[in-house]
C-alpha atoms as a PDB file:
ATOM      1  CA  UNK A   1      89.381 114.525  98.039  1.00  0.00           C
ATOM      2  CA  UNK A   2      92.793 115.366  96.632  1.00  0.00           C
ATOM      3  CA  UNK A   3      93.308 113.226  93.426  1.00  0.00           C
ATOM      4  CA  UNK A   4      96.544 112.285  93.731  1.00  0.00           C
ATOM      5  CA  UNK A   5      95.555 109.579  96.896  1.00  0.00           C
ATOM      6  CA  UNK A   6      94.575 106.324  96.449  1.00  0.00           C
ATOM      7  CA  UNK A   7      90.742 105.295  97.925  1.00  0.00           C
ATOM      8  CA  UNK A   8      93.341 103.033  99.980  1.00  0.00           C
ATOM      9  CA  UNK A   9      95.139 105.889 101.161  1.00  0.00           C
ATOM     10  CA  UNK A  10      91.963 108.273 101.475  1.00  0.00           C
ATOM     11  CA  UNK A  11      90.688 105.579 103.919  1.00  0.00           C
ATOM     12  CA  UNK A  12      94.505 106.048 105.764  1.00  0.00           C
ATOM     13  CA  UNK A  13      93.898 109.727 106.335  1.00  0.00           C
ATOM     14  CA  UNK A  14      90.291 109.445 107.226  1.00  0.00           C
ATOM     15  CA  UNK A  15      91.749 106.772 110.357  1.00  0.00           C
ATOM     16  CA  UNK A  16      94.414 109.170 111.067  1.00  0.00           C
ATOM     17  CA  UNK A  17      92.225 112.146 111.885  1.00  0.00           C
ATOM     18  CA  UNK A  18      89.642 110.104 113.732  1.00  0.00           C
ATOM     19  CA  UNK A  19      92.376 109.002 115.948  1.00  0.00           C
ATOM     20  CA  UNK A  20      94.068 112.499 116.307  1.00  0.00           C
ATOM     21  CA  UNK A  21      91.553 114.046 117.015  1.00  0.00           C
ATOM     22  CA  UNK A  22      90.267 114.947 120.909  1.00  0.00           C
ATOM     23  CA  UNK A  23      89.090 112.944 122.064  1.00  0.00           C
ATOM     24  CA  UNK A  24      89.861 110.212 119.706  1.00  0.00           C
ATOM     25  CA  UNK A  25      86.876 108.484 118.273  1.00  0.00           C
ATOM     26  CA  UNK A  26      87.031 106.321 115.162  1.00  0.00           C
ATOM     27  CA  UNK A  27      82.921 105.327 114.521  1.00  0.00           C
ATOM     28  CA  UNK A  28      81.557 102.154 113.767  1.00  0.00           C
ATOM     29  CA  UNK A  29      81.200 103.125 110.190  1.00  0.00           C
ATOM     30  CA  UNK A  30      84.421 103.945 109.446  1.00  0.00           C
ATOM     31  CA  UNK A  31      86.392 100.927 111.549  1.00  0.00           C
ATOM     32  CA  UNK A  32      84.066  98.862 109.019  1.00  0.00           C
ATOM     33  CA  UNK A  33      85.024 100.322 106.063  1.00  0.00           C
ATOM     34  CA  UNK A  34      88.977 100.282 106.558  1.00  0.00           C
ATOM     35  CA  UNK A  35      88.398  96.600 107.933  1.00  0.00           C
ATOM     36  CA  UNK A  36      87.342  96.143 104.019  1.00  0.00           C
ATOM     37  CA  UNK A  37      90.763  97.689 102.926  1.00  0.00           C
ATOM     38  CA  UNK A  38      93.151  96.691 105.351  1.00  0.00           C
ATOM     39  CA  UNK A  39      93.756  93.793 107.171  1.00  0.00           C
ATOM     40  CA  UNK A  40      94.097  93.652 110.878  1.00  0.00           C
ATOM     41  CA  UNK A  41      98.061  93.256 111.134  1.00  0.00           C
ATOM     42  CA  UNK A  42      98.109  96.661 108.348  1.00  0.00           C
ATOM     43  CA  UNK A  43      95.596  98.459 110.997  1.00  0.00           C
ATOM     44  CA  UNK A  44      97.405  97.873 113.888  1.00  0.00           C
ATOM     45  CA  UNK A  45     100.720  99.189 112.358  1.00  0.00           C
ATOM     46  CA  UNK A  46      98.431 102.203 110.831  1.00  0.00           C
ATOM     47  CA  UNK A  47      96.762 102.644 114.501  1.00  0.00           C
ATOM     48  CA  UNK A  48     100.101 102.657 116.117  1.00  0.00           C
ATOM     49  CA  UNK A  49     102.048 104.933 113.829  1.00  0.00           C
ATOM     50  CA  UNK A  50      99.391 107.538 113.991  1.00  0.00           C
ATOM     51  CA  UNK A  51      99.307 107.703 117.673  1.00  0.00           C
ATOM     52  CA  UNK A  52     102.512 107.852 118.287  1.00  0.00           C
ATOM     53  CA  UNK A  53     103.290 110.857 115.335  1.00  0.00           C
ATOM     54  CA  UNK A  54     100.059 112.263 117.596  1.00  0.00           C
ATOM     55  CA  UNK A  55     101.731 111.474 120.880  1.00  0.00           C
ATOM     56  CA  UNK A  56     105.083 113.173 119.751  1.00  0.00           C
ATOM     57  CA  UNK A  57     103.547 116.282 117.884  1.00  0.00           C
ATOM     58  CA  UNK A  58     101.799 116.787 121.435  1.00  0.00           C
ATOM     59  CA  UNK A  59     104.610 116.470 123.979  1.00  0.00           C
ATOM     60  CA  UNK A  60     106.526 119.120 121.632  1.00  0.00           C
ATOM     61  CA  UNK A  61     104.139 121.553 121.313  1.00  0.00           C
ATOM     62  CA  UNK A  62     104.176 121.857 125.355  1.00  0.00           C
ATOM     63  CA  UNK A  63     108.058 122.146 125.518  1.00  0.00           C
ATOM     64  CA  UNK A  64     107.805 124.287 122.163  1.00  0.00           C
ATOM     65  CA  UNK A  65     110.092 121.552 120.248  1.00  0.00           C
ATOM     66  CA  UNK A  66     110.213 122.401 116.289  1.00  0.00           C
ATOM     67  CA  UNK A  67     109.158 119.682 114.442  1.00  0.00           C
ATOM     68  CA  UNK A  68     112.066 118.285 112.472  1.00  0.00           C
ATOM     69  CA  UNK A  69     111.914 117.732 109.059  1.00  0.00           C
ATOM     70  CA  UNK A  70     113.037 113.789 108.513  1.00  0.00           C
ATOM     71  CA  UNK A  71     113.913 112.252 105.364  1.00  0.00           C
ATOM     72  CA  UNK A  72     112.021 109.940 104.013  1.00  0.00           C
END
């Protein structure tokens, strides 16, 4: 656990890698624990931005696309 995260944003990378990874499998125990910390509009943006950033890092790795450094 890397100090400088919130619990709120510990939760945030714990959804992102249970969604990323293969196949994709976010348990019961975890879905009810971000449920506690984010509502269900906040995890449907979260759920959506992480598959997509998943979907894109993907589909470049096949073509060999460098990921591009945007600003934030």
């Amino acid at each position: 656990m890397t100090d400088s995260l919130t619990q709120r944003e510990h939760l945030a990378v714990k959804l992102a890698e249970a969604i990323t990874e293969t196949p994709g499998e976010v348990s019961d125990e975890l879905y009810q624990e971000v449920r506690l910390e984010f509502s269900q509009e906040e995890l449907v943006e979260l759920t959506s931005a992480f598959a997509w950033k998943n979907y894109l890092a993907r589909f470049n790795r096949v073509y060999d696309i460098p990921e591009t450094d945007y600003p934030e």
